[in-house]
C-alpha atoms as a PDB file:
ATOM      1  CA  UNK A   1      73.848 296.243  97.700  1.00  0.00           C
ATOM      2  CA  UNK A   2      71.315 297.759  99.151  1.00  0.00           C
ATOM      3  CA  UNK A   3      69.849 301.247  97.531  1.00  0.00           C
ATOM      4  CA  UNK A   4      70.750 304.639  99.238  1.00  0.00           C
ATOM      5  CA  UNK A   5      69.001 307.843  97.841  1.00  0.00           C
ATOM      6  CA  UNK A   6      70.676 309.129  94.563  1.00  0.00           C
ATOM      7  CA  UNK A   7      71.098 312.329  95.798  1.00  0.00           C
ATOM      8  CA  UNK A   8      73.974 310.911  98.353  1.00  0.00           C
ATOM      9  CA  UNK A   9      75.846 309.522  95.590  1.00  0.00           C
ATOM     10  CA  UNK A  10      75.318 311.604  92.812  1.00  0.00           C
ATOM     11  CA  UNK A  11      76.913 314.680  91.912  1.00  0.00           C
ATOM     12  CA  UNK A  12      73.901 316.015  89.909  1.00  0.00           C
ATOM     13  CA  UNK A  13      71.234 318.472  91.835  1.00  0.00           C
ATOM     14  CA  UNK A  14      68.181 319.706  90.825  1.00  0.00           C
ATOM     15  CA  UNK A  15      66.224 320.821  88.093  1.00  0.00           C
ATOM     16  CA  UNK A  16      68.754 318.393  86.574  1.00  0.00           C
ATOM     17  CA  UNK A  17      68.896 315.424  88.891  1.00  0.00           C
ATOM     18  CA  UNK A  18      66.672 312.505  87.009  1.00  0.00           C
ATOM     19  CA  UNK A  19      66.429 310.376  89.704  1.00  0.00           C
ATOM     20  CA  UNK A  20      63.933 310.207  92.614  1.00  0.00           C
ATOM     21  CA  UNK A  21      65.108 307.048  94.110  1.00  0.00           C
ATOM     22  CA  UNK A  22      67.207 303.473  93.104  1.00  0.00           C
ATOM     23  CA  UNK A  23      65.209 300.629  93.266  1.00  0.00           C
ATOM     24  CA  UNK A  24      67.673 298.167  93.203  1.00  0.00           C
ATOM     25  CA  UNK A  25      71.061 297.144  92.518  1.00  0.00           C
ATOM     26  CA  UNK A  26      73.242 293.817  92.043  1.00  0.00           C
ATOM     27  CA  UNK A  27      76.764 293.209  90.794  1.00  0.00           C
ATOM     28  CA  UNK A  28      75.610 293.415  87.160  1.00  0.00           C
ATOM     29  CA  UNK A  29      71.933 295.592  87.147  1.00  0.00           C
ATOM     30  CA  UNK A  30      70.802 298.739  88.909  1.00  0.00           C
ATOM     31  CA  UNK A  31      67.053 300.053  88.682  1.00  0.00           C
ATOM     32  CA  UNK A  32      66.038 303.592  89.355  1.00  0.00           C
ATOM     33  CA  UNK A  33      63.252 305.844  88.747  1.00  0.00           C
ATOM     34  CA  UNK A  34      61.513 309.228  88.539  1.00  0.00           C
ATOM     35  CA  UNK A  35      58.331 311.155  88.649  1.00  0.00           C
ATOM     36  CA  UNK A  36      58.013 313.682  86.580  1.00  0.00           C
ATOM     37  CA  UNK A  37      55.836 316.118  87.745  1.00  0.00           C
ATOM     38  CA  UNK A  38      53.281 318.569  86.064  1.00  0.00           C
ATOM     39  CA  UNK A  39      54.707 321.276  87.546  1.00  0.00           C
ATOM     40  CA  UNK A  40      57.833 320.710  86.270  1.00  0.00           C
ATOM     41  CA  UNK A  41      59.675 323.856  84.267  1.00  0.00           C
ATOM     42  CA  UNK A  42      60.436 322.338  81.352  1.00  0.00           C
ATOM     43  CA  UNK A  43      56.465 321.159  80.189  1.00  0.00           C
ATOM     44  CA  UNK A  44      55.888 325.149  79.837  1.00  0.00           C
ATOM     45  CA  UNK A  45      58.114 325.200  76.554  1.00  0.00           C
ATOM     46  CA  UNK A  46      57.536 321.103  75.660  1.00  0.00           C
ATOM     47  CA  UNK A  47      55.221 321.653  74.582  1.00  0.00           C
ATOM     48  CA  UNK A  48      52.720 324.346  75.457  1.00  0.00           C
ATOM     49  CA  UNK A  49      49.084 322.398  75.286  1.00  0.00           C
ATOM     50  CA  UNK A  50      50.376 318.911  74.740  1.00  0.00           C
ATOM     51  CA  UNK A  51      53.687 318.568  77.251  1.00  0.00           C
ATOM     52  CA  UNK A  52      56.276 315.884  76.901  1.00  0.00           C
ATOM     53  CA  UNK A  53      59.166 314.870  78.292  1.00  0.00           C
ATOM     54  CA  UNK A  54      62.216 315.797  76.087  1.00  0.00           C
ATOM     55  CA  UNK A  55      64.040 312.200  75.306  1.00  0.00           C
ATOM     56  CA  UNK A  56      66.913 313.678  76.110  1.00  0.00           C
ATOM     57  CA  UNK A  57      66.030 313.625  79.936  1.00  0.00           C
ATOM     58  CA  UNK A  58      65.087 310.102  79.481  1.00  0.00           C
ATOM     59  CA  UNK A  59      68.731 309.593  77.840  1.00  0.00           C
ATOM     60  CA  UNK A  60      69.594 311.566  80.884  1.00  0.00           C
ATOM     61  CA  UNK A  61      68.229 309.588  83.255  1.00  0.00           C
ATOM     62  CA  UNK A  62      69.365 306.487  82.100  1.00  0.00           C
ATOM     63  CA  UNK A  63      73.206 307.909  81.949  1.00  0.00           C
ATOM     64  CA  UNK A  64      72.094 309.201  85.732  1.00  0.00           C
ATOM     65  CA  UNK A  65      71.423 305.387  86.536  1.00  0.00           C
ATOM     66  CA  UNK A  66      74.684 304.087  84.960  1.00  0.00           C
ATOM     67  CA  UNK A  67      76.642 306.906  87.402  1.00  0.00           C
ATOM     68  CA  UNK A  68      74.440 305.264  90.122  1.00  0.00           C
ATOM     69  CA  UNK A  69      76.150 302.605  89.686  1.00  0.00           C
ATOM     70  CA  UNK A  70      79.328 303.040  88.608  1.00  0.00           C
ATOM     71  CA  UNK A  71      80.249 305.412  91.653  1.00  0.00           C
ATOM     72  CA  UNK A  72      78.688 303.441  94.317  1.00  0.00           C
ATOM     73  CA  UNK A  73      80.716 300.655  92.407  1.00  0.00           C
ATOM     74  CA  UNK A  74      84.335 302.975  92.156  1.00  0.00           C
ATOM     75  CA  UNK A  75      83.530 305.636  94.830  1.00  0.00           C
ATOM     76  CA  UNK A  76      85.610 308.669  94.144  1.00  0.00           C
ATOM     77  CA  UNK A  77      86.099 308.312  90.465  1.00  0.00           C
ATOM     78  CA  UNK A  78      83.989 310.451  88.110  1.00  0.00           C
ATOM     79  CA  UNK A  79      81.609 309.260  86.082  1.00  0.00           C
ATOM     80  CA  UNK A  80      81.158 311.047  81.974  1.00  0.00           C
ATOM     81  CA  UNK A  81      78.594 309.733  79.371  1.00  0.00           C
ATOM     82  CA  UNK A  82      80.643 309.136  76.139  1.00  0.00           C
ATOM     83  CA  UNK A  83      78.439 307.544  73.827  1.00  0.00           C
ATOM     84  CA  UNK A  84      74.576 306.083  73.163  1.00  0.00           C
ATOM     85  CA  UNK A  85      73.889 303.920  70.513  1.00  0.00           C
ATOM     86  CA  UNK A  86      70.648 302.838  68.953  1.00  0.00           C
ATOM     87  CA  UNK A  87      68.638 305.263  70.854  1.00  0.00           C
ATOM     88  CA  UNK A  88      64.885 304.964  70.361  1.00  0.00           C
ATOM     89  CA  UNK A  89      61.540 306.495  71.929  1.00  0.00           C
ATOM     90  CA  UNK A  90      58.500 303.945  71.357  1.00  0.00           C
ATOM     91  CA  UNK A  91      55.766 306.953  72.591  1.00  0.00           C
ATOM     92  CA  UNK A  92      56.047 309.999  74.407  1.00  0.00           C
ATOM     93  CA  UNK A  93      55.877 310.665  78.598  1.00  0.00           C
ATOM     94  CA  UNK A  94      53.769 312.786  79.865  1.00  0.00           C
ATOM     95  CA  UNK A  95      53.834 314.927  83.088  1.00  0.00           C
ATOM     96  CA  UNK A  96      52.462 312.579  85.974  1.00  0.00           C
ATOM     97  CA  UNK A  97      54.348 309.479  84.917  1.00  0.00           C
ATOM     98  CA  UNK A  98      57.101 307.286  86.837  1.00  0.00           C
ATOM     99  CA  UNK A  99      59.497 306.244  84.230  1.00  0.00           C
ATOM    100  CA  UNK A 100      61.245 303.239  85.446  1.00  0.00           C
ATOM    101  CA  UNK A 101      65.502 303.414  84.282  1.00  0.00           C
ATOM    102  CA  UNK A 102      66.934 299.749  84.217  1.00  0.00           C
ATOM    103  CA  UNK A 103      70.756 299.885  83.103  1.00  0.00           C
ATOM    104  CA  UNK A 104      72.163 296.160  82.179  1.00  0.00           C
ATOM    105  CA  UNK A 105      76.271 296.656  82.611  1.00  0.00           C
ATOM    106  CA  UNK A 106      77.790 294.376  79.556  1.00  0.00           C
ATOM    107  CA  UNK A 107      81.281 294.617  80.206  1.00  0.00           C
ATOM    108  CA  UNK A 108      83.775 297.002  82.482  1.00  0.00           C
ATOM    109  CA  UNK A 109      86.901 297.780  80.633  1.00  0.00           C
ATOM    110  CA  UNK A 110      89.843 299.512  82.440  1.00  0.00           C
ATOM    111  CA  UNK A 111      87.967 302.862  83.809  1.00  0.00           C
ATOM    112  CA  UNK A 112      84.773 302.467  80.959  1.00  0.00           C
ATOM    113  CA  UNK A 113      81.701 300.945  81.634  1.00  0.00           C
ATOM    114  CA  UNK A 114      79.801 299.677  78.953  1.00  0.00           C
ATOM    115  CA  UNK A 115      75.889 298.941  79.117  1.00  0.00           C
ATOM    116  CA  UNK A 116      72.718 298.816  77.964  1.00  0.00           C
ATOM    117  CA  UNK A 117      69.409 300.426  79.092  1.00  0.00           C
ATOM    118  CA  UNK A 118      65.957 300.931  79.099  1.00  0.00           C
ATOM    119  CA  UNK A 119      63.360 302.973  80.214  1.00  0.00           C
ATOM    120  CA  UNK A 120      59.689 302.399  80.797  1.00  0.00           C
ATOM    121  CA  UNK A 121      56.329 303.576  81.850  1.00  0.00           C
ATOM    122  CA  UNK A 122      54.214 301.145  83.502  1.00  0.00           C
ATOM    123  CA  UNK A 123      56.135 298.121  82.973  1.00  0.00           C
END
């Protein structure tokens, strides 16, 4: 399939939309990413002098990647994050960076799509 911009298929806007553009996508993978800029609102309170991306946007973003998918995949169904397991942040991004989202899907049960994702800076 070939990528369309995120903001035609996803119901999210911004400040909370994660994703700047898809990358790619096949039948089982779908890579997006995002700048996050230094202008940004939310590297005024995270932190003041040393800013960093709250891993709870990355979480976000990945989850934003997985909808990606799952409604250009099942258009007109919504799409809910239920669950993350094993979460874990291996250093911190900082305002400036692309962080690339790749989501793996592992198996689609009934209506649920299960997967597994990561996100990087810089390969």
């Amino acid at each position: 399939m070939s990528p369309i911009d995120p903001r035609d298929v996803l119901p999210h806007r911004e400040p909370f939309l994660m994703l700047d553009r898809c990358l790619a996508m096949d039948s089982e993978s779908v890579s997006c990413e995002r700048l996050f800029r230094p202008e940004e609102e939310v590297f005024a309170g995270h932190f003041p002098g040393d800013p960093i991306v709250p891993g709870v946007l990355l979480i976000e973003g990945l989850a934003q990647t997985l909808a990606y998918f799952a409604l250009r995949t099942r258009p007109g169904h919504n799409v809910l994050l239920t669950g993350v397991d094993k979460a874990k942040f291996r250093r911190p991004v900082r305002p400036g960076e692309t962080v690339r989202f790749d989501v793996t899907i592992d198996r689609l049960l009934m209506n649920v799509v299960h997967a597994t994702g990561k996100a990087t800076v810089g390969g």
